[in-house]
N, C-alpha and C. Protein backbone atom coordinates (compact mmCIF):
# COMPACT_ATOMS: atom_id res chain seq x y z
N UNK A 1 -169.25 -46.05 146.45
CA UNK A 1 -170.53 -46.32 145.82
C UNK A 1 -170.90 -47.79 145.97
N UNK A 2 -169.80 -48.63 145.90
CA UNK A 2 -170.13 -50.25 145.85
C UNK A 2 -170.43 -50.40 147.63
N UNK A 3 -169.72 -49.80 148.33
CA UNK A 3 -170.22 -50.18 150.01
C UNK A 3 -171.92 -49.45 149.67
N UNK A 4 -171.83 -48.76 149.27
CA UNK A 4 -173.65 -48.55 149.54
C UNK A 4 -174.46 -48.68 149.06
N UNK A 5 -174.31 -49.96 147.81
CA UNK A 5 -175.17 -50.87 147.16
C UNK A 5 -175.00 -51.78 147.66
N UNK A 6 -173.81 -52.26 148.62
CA UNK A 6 -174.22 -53.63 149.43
C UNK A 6 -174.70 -53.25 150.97
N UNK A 7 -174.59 -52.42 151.34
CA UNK A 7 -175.37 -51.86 152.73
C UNK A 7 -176.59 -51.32 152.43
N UNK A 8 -177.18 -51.27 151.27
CA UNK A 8 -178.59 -51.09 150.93
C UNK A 8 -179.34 -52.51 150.82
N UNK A 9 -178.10 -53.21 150.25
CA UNK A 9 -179.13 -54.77 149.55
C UNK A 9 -179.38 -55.42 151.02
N UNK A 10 -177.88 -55.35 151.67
CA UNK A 10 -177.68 -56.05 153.15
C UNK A 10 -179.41 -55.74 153.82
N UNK A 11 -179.88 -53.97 153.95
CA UNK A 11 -180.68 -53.51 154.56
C UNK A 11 -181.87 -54.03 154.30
N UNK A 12 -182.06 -54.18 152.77
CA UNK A 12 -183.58 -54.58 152.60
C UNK A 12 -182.93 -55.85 152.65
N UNK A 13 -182.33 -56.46 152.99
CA UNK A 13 -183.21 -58.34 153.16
C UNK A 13 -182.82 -58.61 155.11
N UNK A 14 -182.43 -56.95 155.65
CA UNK A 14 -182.69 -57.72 157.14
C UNK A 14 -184.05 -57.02 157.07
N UNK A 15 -184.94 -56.31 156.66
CA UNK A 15 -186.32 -56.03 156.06
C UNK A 15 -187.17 -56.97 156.06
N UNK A 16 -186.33 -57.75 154.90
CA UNK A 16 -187.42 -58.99 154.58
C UNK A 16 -187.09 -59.73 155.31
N UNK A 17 -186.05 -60.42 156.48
CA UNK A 17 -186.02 -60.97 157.35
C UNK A 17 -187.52 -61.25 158.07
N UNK A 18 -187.70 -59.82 158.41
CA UNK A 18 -188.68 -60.16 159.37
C UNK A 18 -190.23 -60.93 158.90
N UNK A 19 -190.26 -60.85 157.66
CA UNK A 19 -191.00 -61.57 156.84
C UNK A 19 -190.80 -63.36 156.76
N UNK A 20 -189.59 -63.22 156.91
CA UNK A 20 -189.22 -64.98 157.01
C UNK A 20 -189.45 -65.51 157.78
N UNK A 21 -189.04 -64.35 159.16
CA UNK A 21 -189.21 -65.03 160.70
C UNK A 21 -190.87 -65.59 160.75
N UNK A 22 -191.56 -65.37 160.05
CA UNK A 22 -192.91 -65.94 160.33
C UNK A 22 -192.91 -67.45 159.73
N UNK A 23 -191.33 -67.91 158.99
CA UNK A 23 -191.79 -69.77 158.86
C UNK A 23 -191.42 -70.23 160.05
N UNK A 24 -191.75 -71.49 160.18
CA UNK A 24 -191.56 -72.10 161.22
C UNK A 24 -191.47 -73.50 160.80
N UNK A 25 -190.32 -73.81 161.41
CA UNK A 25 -189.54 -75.76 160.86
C UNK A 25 -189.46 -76.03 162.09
N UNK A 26 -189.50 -76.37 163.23
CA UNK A 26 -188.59 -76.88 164.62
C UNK A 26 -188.31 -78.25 164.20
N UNK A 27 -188.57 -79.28 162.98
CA UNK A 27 -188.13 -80.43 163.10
C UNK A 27 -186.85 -79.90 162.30
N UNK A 28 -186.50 -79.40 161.86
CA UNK A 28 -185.46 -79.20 161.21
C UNK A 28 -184.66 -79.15 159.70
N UNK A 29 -186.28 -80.37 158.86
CA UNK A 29 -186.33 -80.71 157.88
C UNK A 29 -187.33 -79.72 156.81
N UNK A 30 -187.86 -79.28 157.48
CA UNK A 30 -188.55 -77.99 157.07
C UNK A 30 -189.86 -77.80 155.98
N UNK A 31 -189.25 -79.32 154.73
CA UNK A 31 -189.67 -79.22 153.25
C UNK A 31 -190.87 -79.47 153.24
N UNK A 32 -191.73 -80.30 154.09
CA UNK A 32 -193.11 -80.70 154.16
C UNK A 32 -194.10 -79.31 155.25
N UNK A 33 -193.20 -78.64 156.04
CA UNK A 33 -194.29 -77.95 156.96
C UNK A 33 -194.27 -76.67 156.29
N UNK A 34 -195.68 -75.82 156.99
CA UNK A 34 -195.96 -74.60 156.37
C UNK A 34 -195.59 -73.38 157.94
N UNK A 35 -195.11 -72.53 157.10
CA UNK A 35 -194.80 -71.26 158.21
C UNK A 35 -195.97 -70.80 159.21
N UNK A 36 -195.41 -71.08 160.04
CA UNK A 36 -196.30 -71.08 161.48
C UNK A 36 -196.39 -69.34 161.71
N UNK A 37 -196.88 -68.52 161.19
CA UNK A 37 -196.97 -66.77 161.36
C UNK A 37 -197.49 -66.38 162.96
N UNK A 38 -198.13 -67.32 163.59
CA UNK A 38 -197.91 -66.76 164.69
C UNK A 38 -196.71 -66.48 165.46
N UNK A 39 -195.81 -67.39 165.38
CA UNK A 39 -194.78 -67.87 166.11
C UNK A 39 -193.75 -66.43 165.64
N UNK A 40 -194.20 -65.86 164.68
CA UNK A 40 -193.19 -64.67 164.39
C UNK A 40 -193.54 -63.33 164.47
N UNK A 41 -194.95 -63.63 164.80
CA UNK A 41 -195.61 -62.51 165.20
C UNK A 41 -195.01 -61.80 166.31
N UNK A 42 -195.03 -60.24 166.65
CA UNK A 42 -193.92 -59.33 167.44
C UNK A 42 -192.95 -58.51 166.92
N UNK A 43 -191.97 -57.85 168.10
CA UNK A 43 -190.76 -57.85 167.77
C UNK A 43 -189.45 -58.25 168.32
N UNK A 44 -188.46 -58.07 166.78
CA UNK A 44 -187.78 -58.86 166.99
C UNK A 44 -186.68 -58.12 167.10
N UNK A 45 -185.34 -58.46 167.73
CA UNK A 45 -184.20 -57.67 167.94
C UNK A 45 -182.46 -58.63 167.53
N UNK A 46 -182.13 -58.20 166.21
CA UNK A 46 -180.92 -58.89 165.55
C UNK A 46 -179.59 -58.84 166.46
N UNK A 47 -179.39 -59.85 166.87
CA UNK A 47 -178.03 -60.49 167.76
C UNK A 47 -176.96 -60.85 166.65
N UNK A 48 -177.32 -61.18 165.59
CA UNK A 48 -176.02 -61.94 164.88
C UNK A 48 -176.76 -62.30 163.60
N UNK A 49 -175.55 -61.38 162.47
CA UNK A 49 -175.89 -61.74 161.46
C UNK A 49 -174.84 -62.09 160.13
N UNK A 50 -175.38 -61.92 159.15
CA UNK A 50 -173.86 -62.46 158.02
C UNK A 50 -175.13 -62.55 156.37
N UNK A 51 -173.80 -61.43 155.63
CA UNK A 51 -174.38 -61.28 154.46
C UNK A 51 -173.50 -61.36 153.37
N UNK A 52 -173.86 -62.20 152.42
CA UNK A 52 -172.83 -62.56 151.26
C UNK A 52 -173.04 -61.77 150.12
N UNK A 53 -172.41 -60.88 149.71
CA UNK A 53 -172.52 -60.22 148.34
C UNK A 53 -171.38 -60.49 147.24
N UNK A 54 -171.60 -60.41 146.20
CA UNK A 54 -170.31 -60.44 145.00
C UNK A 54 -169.25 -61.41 145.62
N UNK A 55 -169.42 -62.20 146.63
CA UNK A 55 -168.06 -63.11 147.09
C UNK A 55 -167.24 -62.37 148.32
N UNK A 56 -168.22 -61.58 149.06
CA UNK A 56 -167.62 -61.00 150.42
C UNK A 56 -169.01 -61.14 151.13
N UNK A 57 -168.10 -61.54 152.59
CA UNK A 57 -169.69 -61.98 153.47
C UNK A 57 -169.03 -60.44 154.26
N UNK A 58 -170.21 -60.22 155.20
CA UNK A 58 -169.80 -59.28 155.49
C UNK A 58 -170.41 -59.65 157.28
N UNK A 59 -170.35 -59.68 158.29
CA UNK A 59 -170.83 -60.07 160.01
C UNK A 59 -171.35 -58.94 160.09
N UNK A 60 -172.82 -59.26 160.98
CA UNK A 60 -172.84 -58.33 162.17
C UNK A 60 -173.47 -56.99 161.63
N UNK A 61 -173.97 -56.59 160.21
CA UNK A 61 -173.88 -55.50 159.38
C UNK A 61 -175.63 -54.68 160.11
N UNK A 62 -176.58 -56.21 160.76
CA UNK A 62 -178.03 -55.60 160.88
C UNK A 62 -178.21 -56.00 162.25
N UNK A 63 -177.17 -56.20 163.09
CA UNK A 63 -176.81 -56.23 164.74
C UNK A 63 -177.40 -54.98 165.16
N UNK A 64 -178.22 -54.93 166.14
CA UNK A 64 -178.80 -53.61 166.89
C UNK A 64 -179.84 -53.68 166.29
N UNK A 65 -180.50 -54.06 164.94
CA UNK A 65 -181.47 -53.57 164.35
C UNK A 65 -182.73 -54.36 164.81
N UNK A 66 -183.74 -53.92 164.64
CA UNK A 66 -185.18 -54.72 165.01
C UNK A 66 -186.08 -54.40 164.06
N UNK A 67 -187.52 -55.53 164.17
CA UNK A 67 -188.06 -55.88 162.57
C UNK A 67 -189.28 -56.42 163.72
N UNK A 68 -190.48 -55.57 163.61
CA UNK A 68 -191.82 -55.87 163.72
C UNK A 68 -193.27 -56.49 163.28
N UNK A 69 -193.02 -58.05 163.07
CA UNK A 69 -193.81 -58.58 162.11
C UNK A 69 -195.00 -59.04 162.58
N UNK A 70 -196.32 -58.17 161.86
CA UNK A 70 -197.51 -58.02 162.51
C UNK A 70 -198.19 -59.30 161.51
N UNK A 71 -199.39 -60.02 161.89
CA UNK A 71 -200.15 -61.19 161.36
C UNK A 71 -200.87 -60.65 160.13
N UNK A 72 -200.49 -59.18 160.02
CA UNK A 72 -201.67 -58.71 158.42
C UNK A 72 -201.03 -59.03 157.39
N UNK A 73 -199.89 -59.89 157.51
CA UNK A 73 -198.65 -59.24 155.86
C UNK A 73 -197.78 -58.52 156.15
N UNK A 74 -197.18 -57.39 157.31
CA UNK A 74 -196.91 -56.30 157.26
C UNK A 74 -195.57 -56.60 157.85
N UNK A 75 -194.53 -55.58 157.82
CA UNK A 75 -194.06 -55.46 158.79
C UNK A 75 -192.90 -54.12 158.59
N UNK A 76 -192.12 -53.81 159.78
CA UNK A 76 -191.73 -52.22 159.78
C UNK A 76 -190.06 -53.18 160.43
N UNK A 77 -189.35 -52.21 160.56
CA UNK A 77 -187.97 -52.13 160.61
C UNK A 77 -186.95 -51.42 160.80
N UNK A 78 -186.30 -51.12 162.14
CA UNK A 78 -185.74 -49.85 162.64
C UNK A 78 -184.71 -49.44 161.71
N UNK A 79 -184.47 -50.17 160.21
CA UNK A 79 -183.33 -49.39 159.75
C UNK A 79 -183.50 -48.53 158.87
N UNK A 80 -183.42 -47.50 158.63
CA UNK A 80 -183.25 -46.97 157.67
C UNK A 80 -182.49 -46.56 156.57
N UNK A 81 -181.86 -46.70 156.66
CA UNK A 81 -180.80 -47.38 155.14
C UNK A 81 -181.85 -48.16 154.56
N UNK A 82 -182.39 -48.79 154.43
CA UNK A 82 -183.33 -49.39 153.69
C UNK A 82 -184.97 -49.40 153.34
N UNK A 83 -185.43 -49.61 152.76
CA UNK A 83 -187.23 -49.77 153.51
C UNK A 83 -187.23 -49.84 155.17
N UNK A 84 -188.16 -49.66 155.42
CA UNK A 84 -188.72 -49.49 156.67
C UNK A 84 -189.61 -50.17 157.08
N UNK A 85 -190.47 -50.75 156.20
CA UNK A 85 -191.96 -51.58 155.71
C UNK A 85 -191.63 -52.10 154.66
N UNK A 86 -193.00 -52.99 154.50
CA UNK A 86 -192.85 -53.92 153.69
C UNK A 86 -194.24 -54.72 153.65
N UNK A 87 -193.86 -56.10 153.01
CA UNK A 87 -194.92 -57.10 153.41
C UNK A 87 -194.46 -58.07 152.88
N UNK A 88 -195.14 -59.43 153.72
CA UNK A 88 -194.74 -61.02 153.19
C UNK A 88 -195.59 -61.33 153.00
N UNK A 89 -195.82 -62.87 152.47
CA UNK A 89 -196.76 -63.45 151.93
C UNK A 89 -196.03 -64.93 152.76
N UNK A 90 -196.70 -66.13 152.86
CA UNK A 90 -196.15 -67.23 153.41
C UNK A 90 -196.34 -68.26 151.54
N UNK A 91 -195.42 -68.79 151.40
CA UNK A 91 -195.75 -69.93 150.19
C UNK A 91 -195.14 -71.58 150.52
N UNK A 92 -195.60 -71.83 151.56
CA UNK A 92 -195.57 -73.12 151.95
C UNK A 92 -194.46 -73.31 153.05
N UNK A 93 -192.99 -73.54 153.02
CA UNK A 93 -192.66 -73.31 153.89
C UNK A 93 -191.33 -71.99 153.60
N UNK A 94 -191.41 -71.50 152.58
CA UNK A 94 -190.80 -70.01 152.73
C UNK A 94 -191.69 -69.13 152.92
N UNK A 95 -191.20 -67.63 153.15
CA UNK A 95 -191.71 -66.24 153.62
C UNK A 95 -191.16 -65.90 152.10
N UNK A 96 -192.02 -64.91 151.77
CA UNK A 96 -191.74 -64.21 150.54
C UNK A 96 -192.05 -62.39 150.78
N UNK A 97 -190.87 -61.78 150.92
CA UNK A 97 -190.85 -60.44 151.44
C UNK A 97 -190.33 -59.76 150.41
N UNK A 98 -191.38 -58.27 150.30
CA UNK A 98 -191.47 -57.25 149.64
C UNK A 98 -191.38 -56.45 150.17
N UNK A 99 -190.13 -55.27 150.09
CA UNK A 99 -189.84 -54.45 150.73
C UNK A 99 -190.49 -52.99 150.10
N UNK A 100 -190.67 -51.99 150.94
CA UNK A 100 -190.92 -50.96 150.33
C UNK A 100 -190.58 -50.54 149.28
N UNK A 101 -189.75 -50.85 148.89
CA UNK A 101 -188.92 -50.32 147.63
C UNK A 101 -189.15 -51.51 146.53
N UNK A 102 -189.62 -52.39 146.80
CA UNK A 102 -189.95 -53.41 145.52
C UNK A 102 -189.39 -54.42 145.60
N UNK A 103 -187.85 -54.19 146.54
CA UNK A 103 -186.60 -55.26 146.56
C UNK A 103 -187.94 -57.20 147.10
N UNK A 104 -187.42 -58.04 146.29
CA UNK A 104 -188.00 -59.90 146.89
C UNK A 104 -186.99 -60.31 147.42
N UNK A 105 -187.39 -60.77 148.82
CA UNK A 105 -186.25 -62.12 149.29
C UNK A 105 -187.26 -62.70 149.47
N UNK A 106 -186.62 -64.40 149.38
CA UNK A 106 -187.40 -65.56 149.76
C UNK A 106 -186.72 -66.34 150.80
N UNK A 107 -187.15 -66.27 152.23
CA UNK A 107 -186.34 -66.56 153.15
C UNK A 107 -187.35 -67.79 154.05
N UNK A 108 -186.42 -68.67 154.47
CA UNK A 108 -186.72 -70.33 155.62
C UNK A 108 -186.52 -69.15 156.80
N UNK A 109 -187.30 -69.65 157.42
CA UNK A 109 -187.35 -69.19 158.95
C UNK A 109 -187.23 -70.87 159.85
N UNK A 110 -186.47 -70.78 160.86
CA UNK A 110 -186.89 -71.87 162.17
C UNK A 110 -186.78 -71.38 163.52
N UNK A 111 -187.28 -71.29 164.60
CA UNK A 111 -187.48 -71.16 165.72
C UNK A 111 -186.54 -72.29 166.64
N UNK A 112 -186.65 -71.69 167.93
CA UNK A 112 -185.65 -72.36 168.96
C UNK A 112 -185.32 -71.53 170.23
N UNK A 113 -186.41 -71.80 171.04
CA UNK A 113 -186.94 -70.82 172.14
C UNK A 113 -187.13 -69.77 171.88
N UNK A 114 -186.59 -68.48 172.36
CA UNK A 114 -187.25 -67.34 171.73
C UNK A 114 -185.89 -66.58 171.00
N UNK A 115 -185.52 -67.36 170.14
CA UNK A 115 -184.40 -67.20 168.94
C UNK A 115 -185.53 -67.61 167.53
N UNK A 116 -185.28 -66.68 166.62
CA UNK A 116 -185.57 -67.11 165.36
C UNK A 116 -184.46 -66.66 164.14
N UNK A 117 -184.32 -67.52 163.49
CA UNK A 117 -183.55 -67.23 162.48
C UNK A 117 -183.83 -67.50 161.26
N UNK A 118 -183.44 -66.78 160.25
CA UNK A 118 -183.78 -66.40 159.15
C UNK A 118 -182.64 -66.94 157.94
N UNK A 119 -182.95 -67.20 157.04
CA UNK A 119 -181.96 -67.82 155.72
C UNK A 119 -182.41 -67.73 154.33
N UNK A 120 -181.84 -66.98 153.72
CA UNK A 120 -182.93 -66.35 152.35
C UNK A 120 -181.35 -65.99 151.74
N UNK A 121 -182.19 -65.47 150.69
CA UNK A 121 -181.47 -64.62 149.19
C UNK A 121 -182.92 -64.06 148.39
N UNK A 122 -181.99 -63.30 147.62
CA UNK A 122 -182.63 -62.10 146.84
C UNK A 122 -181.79 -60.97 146.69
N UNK A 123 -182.88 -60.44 145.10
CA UNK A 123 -181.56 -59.10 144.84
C UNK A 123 -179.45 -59.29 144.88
N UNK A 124 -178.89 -60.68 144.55
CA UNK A 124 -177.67 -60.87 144.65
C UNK A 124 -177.28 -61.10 145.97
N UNK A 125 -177.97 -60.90 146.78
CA UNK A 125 -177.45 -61.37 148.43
C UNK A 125 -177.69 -62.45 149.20
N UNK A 126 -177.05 -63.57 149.69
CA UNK A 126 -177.35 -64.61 150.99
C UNK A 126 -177.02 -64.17 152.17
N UNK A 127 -178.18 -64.35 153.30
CA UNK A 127 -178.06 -64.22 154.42
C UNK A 127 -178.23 -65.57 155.43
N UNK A 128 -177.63 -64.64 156.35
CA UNK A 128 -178.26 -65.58 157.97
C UNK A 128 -178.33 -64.60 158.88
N UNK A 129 -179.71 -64.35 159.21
CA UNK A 129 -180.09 -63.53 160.84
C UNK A 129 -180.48 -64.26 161.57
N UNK A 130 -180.00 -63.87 162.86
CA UNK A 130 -180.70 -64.48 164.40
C UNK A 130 -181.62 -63.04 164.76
N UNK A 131 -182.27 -63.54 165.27
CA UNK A 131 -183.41 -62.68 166.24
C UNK A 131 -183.59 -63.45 167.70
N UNK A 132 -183.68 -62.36 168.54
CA UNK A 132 -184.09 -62.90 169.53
C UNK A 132 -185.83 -62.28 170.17
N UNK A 133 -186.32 -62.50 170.44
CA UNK A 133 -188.07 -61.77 170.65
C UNK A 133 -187.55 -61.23 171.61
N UNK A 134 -188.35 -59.89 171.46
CA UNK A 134 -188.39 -58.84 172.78
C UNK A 134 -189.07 -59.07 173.88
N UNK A 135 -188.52 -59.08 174.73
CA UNK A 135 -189.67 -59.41 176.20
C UNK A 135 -190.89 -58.05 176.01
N UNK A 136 -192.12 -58.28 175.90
CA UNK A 136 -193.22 -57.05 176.70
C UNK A 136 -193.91 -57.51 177.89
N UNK A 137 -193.12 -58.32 178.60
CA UNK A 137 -194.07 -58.68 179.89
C UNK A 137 -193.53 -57.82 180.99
N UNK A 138 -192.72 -57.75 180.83
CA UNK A 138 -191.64 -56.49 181.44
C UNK A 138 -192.01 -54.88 181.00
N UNK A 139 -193.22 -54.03 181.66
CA UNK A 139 -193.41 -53.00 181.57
C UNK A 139 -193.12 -51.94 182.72
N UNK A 140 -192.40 -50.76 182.30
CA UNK A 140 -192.31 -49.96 182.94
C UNK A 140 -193.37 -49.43 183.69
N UNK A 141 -193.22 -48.73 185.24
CA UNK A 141 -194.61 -48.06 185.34
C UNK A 141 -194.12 -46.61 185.13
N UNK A 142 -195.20 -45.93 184.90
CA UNK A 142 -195.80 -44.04 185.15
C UNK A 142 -194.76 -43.80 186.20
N UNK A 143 -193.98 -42.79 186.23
CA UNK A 143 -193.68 -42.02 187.27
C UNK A 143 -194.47 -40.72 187.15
């Protein structure tokens, strides 16, 4: 029962991840700039991650997963274990994500080519996700 209250919490904040990925710091210092939402606009596909609950981090738990963050507020999320949707709000230089289910994280986003990563808490959990952006310039043709 306790693994699937922390693989639920884990789920909704790689959710609200994708809500974070819309700040944007590239100086590094972050505290004065406001989240750049274009720059996170897309999707995104999790390479590497790490989630702290009750005093166990746990790696790698939202690896494979991807998080589609559209410029309305919105965004969707291949996992299901958790919300699926959601929405953020930007409040200066955090993302503030509401998951389908009600769950808040308040997560720093920074960019670094087409890597974005994410750093939040909410609901008892700290994270760190990487994303990397999906190529769509690369389309299949019709057979």
């Amino acid at each position: 029962m306790k693994k699937l209250k922390i693989w639920s919490i884990l789920l909704l904040m790689a959710m609200a991840l994708p809500m974070v990925v819309a700040c944007s710091s590239d100086s590094g210092d972050g505290d004065d700039s406001s989240v750049d939402v274009a720059k996170a606009v897309g999707s995104w596909f999790c390479i590497k991650s790490s989630d702290k609950v009750d005093g166990y981090t746990m790696d790698d738990l939202f690896v494979g997963q991807s998080v589609t963050i559209n410029a309305n507020g919105s965004y969707t999320s291949s996992s299901s274990s958790f919300g699926t949707s959601g929405s953020y709000q930007v409040s200066g230089n955090k993302i503030i994500v509401v998951t389908n289910s009600g769950r808040r994280f308040v997560i720093s986003v920074s960019f670094s080519g087409n890597k974005m990563t994410w750093k939040g808490s909410g609901e008892g959990v700290t994270f760190t996700y990487v994303f990397e952006k999906e190529d769509t310039s690369f389309v299949t043709p019709p057979y």
